[in-house]
Protein backbone atom coordinates (compact mmCIF):
# COMPACT_ATOMS: atom_id res chain seq x y z
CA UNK A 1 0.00 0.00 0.00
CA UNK A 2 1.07 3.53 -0.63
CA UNK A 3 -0.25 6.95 0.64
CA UNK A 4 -0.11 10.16 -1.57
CA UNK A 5 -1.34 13.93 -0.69
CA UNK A 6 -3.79 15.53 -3.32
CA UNK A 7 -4.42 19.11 -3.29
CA UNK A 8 -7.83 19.82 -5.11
CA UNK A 9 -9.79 23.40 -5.29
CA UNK A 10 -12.82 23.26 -3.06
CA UNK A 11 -12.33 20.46 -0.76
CA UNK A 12 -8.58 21.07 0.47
CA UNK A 13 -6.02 18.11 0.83
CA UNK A 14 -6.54 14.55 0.40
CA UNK A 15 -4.76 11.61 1.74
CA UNK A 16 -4.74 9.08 -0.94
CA UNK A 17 -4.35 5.18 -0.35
CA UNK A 18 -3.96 2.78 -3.19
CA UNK A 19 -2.84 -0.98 -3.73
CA UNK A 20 -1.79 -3.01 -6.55
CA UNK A 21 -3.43 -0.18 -9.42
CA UNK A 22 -6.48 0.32 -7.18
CA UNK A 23 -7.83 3.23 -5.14
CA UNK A 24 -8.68 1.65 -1.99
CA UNK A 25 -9.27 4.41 0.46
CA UNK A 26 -9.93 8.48 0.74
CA UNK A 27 -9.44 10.80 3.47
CA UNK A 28 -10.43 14.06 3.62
CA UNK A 29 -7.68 16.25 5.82
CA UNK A 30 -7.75 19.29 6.68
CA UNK A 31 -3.74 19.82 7.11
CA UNK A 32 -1.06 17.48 7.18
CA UNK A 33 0.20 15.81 10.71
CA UNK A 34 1.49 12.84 11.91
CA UNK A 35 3.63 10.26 10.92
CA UNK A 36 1.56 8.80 8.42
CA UNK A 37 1.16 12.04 6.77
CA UNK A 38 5.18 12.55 6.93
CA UNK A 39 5.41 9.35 5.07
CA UNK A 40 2.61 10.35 2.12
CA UNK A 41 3.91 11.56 -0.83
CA UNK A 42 2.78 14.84 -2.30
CA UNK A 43 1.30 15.07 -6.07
CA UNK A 44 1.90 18.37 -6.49
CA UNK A 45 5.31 19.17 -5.35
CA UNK A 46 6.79 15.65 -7.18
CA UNK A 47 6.43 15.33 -11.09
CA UNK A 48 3.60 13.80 -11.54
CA UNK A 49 5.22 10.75 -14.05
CA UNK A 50 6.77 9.72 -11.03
CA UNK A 51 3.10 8.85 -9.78
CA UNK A 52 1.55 5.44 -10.01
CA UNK A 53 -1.30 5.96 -13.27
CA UNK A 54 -4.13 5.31 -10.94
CA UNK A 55 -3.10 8.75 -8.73
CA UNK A 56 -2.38 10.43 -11.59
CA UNK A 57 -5.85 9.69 -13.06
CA UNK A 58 -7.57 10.02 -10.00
CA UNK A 59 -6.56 13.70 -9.32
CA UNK A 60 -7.31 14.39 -12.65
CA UNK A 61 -10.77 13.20 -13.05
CA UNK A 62 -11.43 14.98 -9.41
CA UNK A 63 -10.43 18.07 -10.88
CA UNK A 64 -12.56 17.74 -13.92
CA UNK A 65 -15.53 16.95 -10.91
CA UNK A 66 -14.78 20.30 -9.30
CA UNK A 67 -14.99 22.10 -12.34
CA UNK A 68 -18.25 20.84 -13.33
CA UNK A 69 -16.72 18.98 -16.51
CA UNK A 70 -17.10 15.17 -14.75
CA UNK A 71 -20.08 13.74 -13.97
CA UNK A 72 -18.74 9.91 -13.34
CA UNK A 73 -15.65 8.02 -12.06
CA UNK A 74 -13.74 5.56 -14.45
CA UNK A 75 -11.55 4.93 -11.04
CA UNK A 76 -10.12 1.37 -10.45
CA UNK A 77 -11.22 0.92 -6.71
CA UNK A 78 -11.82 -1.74 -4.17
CA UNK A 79 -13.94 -1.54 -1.22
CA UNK A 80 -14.51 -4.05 1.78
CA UNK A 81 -17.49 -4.33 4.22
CA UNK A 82 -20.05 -6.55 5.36
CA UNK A 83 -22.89 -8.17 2.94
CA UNK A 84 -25.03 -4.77 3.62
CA UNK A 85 -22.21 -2.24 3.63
CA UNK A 86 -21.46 -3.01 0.04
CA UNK A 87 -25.03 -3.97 -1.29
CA UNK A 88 -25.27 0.08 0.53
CA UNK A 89 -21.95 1.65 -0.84
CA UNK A 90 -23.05 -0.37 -4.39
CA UNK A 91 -26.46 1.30 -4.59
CA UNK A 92 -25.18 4.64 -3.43
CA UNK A 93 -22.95 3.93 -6.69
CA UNK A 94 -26.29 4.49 -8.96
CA UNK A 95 -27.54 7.61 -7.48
CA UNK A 96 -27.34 10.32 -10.16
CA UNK A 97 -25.25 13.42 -10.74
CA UNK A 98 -27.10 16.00 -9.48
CA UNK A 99 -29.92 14.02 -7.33
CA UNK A 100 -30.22 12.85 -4.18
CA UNK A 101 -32.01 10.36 -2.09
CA UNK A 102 -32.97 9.80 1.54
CA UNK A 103 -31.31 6.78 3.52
CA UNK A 104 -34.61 5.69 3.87
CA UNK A 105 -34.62 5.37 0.14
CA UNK A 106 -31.22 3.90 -0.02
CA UNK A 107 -31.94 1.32 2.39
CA UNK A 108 -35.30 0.79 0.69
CA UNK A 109 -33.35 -0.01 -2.51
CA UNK A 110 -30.80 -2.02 -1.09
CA UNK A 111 -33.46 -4.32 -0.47
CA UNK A 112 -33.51 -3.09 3.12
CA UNK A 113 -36.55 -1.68 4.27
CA UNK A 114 -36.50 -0.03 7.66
CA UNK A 115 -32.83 -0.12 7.80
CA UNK A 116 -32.16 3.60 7.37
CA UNK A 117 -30.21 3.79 9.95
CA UNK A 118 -27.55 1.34 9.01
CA UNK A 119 -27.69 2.30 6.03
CA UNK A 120 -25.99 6.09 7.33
CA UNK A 121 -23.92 4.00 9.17
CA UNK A 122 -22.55 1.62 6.43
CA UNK A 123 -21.93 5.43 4.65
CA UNK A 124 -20.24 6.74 7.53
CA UNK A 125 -17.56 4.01 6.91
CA UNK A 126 -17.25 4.73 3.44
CA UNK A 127 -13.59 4.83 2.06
CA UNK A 128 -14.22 6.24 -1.04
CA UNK A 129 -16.07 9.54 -0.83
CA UNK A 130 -17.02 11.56 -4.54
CA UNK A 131 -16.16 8.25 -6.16
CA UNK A 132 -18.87 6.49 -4.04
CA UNK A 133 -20.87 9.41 -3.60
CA UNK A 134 -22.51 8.93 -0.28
CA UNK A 135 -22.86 13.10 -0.29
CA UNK A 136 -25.85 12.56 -2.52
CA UNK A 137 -27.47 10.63 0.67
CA UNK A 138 -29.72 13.04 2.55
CA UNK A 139 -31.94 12.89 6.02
CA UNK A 140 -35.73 13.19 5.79
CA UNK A 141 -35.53 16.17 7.66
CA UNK A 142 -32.13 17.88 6.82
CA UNK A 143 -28.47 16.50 5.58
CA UNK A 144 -27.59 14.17 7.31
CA UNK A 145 -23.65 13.80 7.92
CA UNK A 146 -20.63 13.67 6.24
CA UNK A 147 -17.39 12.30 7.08
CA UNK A 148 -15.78 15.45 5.07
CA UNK A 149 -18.09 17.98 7.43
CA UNK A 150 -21.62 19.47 6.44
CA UNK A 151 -19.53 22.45 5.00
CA UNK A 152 -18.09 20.14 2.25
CA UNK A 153 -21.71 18.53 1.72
CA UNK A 154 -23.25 21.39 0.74
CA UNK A 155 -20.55 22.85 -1.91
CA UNK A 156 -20.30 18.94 -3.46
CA UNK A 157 -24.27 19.30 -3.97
CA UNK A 158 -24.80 22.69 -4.76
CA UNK A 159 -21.76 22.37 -7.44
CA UNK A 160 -23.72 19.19 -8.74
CA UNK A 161 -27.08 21.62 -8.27
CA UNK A 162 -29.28 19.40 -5.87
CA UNK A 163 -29.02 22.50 -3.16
């Protein structure tokens, strides 16, 4: 496995995880610390061709997201979980650019009924956020959470216009 910093317009640094050509994990940081940060390497201050493709193509399709010129991943990724976390993270896959649905819905159509509530936690642990975009998931009576902060919800749909 091997960690790499992003930079990206709108949502600040990322810490980067991938393994054998796949993307296998996301974090949203708000400034570097630690040793596991220490030990990331940084996309933009290394030339890029030095970067494993997958990185490389990764920051780049991101971009293209932030500027409104994306509206889906062609990202190698892997994701682990229980039966229901990835039947969850799988359907959250097939929510549409620029709609969003209530984890009552999600859990509906996970085959799920009544399990709204594990369904927001089965997003809470997702690895992979944009590329699986659990930011399209809303509460019946609000937002809901985010693991990148409400603050980062809100600009991720209002640049995809569901806000």
């Amino acid at each position: 496995m091997n960690s790499y910093l992003l930079k990206l317009p709108l949502i600040g640094q990322l810490k980067v995880i991938s393994y054998e050509n796949s993307i296998i994990e996301i974090n949203f940081i708000s400034e570097p610390a630690g040793e596991d940060l220490e030990q990331a390497q940084v996309l933009s201050k290394t030339l890029p061709e030095t970067f494993p493709a997958e990185i490389v193509n990764l920051k780049s399709q991101l971009t293209e997201y932030l500027q409104s010129n994306r509206r889906e991943f062609q990202i190698d990724y892997q994701f682990t979980g229980t039966g229901f976390q990835q039947k969850i993270l799988n359907e959250t896959t097939r929510i549409p650019y620029g709609q969003t649905v209530s984890y009552k819905e999600l859990a509906e159509k996970s085959g799920s009924p009544g399990a709204w509530q594990a369904a927001g936690q089965a997003l809470k642990k997702n690895k992979l956020p944009i590329i699986i975009p659990c930011h399209r998931v809303v509460g019946s009576k609000g937002l809901g959470g985010y693991n990148g902060g409400l603050k980062l919800k809100k600009i991720l749909l209002k640049l995809e216009s569901s806000l």
